[in-house]
C-alpha atoms as a PDB file:
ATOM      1  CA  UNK A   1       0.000   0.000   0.000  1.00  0.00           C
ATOM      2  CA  UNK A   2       1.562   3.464  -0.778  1.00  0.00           C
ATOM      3  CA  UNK A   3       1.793   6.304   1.913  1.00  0.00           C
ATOM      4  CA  UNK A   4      -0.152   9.257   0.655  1.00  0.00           C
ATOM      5  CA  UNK A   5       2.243  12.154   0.886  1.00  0.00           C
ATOM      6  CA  UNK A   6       2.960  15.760   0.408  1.00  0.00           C
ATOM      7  CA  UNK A   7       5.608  17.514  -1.000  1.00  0.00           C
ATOM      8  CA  UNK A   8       5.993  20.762   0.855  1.00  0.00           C
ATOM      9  CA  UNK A   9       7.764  22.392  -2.120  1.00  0.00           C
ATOM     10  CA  UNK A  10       5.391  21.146  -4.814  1.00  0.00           C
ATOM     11  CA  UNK A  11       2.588  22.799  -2.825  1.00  0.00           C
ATOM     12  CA  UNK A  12       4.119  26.492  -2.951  1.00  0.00           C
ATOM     13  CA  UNK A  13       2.477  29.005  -5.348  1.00  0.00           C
ATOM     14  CA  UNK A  14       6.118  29.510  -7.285  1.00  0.00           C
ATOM     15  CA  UNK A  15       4.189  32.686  -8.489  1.00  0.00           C
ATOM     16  CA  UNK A  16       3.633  34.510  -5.625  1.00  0.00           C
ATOM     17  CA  UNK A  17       7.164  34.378  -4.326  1.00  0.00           C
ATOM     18  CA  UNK A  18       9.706  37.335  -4.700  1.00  0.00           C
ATOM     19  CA  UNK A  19      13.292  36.215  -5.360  1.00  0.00           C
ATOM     20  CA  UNK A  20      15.826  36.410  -3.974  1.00  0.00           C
ATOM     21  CA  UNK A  21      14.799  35.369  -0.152  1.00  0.00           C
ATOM     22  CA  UNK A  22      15.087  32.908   2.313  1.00  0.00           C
ATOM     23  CA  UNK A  23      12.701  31.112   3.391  1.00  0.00           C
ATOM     24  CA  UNK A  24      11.861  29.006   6.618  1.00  0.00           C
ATOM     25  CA  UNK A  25      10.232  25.757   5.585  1.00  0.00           C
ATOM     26  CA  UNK A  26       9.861  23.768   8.513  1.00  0.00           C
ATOM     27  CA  UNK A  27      11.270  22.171  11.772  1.00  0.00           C
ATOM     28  CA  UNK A  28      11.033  18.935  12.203  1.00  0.00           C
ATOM     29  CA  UNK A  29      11.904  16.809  15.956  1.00  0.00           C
ATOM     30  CA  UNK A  30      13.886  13.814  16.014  1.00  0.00           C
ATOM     31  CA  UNK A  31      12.944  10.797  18.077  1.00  0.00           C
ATOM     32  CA  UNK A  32      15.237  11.929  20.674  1.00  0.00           C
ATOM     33  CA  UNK A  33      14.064  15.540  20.266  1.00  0.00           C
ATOM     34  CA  UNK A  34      16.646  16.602  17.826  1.00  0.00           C
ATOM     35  CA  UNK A  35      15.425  19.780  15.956  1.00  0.00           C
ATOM     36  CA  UNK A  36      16.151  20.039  11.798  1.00  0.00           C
ATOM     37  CA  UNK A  37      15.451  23.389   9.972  1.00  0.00           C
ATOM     38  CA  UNK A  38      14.859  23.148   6.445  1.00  0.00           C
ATOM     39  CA  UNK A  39      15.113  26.483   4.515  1.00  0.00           C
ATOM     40  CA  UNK A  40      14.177  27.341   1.180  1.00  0.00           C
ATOM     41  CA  UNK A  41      17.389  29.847  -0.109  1.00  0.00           C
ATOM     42  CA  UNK A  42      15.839  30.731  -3.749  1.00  0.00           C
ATOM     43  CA  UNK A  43      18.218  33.010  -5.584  1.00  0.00           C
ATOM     44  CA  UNK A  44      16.619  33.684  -8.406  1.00  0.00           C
ATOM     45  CA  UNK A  45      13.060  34.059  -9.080  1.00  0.00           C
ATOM     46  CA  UNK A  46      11.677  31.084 -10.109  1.00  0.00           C
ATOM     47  CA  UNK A  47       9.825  30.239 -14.134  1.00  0.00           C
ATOM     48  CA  UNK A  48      11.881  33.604 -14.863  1.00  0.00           C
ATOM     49  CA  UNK A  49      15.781  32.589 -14.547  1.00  0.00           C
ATOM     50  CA  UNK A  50      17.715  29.603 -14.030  1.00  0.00           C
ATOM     51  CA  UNK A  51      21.275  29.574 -13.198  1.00  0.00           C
ATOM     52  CA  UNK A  52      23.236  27.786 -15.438  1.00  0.00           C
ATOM     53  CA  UNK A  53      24.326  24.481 -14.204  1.00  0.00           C
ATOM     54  CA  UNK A  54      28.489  25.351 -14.086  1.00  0.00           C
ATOM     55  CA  UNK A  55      27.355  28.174 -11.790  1.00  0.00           C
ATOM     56  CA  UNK A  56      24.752  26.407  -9.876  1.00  0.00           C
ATOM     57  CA  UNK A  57      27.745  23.310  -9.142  1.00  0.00           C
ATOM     58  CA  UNK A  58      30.546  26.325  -8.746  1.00  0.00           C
ATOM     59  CA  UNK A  59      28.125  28.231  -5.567  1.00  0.00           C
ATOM     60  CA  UNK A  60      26.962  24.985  -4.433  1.00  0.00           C
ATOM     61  CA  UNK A  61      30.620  24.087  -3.623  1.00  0.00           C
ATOM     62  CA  UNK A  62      31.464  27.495  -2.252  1.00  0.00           C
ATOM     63  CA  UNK A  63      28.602  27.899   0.102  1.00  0.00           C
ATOM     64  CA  UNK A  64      29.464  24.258   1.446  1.00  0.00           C
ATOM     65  CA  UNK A  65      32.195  25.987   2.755  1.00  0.00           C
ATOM     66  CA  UNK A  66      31.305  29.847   3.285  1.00  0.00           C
ATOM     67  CA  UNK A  67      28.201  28.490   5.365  1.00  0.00           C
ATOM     68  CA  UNK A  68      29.554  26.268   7.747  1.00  0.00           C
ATOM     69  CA  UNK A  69      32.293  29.074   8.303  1.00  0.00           C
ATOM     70  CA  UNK A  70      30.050  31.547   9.051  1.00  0.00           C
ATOM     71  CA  UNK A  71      27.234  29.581  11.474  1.00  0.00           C
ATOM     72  CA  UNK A  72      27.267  25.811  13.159  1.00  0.00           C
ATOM     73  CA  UNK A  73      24.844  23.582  12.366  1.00  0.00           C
ATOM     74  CA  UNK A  74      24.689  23.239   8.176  1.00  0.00           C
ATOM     75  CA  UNK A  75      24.125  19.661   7.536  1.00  0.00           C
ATOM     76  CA  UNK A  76      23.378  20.286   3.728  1.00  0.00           C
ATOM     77  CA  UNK A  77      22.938  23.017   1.010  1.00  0.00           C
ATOM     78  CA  UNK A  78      21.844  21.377  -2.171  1.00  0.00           C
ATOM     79  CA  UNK A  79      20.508  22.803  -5.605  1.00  0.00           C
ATOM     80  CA  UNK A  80      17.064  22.469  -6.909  1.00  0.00           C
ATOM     81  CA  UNK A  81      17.006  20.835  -9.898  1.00  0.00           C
ATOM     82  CA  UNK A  82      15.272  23.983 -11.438  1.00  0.00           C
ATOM     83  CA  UNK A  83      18.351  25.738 -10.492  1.00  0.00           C
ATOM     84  CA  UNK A  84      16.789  28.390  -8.844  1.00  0.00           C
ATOM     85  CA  UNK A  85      18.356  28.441  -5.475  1.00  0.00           C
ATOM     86  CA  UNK A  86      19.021  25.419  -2.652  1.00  0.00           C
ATOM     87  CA  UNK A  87      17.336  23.707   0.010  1.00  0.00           C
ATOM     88  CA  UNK A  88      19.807  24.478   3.310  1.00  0.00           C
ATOM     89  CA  UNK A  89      19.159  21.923   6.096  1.00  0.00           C
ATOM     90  CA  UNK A  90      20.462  22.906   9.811  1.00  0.00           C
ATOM     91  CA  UNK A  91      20.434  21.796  12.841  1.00  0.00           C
ATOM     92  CA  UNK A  92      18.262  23.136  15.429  1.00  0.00           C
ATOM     93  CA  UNK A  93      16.491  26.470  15.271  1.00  0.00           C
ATOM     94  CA  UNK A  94      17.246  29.251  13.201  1.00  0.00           C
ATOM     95  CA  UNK A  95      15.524  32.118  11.483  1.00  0.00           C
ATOM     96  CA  UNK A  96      15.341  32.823   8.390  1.00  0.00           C
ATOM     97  CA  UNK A  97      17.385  36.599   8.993  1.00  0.00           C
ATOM     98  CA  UNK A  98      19.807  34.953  10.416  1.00  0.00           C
ATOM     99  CA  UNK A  99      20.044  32.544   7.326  1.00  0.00           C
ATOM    100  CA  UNK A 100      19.934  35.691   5.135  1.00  0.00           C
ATOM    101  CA  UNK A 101      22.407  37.183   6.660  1.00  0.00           C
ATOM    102  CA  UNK A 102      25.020  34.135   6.396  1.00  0.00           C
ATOM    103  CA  UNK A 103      23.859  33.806   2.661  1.00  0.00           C
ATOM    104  CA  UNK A 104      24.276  37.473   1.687  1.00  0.00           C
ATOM    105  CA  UNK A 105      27.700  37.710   3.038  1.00  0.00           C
ATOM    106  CA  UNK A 106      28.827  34.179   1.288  1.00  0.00           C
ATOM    107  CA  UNK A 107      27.343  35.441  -1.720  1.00  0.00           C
ATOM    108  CA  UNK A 108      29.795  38.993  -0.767  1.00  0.00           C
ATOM    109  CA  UNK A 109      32.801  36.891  -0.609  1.00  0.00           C
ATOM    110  CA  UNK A 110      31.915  34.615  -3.680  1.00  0.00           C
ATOM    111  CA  UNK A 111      31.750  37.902  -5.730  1.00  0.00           C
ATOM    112  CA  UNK A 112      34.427  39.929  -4.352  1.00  0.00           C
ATOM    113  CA  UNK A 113      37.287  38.168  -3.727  1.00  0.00           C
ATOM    114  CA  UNK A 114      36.709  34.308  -4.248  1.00  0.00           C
ATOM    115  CA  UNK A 115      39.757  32.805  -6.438  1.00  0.00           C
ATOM    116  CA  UNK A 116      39.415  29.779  -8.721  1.00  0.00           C
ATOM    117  CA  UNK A 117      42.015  28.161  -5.623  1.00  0.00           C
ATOM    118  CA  UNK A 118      39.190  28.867  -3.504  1.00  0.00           C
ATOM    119  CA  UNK A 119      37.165  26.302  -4.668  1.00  0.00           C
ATOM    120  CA  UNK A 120      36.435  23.295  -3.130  1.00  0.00           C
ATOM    121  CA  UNK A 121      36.699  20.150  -4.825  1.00  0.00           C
ATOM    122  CA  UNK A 122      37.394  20.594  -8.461  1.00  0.00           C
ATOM    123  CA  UNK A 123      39.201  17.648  -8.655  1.00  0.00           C
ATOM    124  CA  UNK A 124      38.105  14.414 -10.135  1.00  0.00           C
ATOM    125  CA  UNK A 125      38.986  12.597  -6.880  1.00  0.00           C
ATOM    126  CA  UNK A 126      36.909  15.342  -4.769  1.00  0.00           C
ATOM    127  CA  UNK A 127      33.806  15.608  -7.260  1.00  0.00           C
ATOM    128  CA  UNK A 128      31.806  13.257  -9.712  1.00  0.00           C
ATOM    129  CA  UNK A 129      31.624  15.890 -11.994  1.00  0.00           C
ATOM    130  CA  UNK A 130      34.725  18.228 -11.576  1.00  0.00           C
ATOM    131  CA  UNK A 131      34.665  19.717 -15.214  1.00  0.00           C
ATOM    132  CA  UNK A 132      31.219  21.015 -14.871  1.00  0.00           C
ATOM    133  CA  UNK A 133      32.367  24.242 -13.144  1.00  0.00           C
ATOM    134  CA  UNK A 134      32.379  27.817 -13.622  1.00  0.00           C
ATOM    135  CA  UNK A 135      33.523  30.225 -10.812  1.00  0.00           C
ATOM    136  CA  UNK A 136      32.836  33.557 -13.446  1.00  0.00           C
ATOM    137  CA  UNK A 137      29.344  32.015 -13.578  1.00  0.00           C
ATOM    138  CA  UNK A 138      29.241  31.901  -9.788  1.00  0.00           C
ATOM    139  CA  UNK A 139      30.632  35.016  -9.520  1.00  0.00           C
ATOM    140  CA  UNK A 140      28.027  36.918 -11.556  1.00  0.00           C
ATOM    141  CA  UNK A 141      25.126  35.430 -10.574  1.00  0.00           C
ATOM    142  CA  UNK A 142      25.891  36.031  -6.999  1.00  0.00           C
ATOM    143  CA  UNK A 143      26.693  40.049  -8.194  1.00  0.00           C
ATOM    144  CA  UNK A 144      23.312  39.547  -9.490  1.00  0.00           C
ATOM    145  CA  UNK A 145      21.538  37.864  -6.365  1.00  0.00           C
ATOM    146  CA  UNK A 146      23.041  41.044  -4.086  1.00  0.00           C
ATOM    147  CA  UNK A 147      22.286  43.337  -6.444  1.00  0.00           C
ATOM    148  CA  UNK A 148      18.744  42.597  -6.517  1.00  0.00           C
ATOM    149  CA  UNK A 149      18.727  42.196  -2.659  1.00  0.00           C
ATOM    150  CA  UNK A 150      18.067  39.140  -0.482  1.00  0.00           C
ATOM    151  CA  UNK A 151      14.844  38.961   1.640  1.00  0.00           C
ATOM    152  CA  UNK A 152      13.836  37.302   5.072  1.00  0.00           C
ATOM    153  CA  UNK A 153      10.408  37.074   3.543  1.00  0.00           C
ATOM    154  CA  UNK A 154       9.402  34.943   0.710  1.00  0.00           C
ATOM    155  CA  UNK A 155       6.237  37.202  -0.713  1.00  0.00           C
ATOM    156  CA  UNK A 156       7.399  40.800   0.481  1.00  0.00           C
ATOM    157  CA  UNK A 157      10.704  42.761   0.307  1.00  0.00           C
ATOM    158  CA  UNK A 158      11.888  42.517   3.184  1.00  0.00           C
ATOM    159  CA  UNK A 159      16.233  43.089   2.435  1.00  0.00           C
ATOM    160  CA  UNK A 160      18.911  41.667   4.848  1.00  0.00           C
END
């Protein structure tokens, strides 16, 4: 017998949202009372843009990194498959200024001053698919996400 389930993310109205924000999806409680945020960090507004998949795999690596430097917790920041931003999964409770605030100042560094050297594994030992990078990609579409402004609110401007 299937489960009947739903898809948080596949019952959003992708319309009414106003990229680029972050947004707080849920908590959820382990068995032993562990707490898991899961945040929706869209970065470009979706059915509009996608970024390019070089880009996309270029800031997913980065903010791997630039995340976990910058607050404890990240267990995972992974790209849509639209490309239109990540899902960031934390542990326990955060909000989503907080999570704006750590996104628009990786995004900052990934734009500024970020180096090809900076980039964590670009190698074919470190990724399974190391030649499907580009860091002027990243670099522009984050210029592009900061220059639009990122929002603690998903359906009104609210800028970090």
């Amino acid at each position: 017998m299937k489960k009947d389930v739903i898809v948080e993310s596949f019952e959003l109205d992708h319309t009414a949202v106003k990229a680029p924000y972050v947004r707080h999806i849920s908590e959820e409680s382990g068995p032993k009372g562990d707490i898991i945020s899961n945040f929706d960090i869209r970065l470009v507004q979706p059915n509009e843009n996608a970024i390019p998949t070089a880009g996309l795999h270029t800031i997913e690596h980065l903010l791997a990194k630039l995340i976990r430097q910058r607050i404890e917790g990240m267990i995972d920041c992974s790209p849509f498959g639209c490309r239109t931003g990540f899902h960031l999964i934390m542990w326990g409770e955060h909000s989503s200024t907080d999570i704006a605030k750590v996104i628009k100042a990786s995004l900052e560094e990934i734009a500024q001053t970020t180096s090809w050297e900076d980039v964590p594994g670009t190698t074919a030992e470190s990724c399974g698919n190391y030649k499907d990078h580009s860091l002027f990609s990243a670099k522009e579409w984050a210029k592009s996400v900061l220059d639009a402004g990122i929002s603690d609110n998903p359906f009104e401007r609210h800028l970090v």
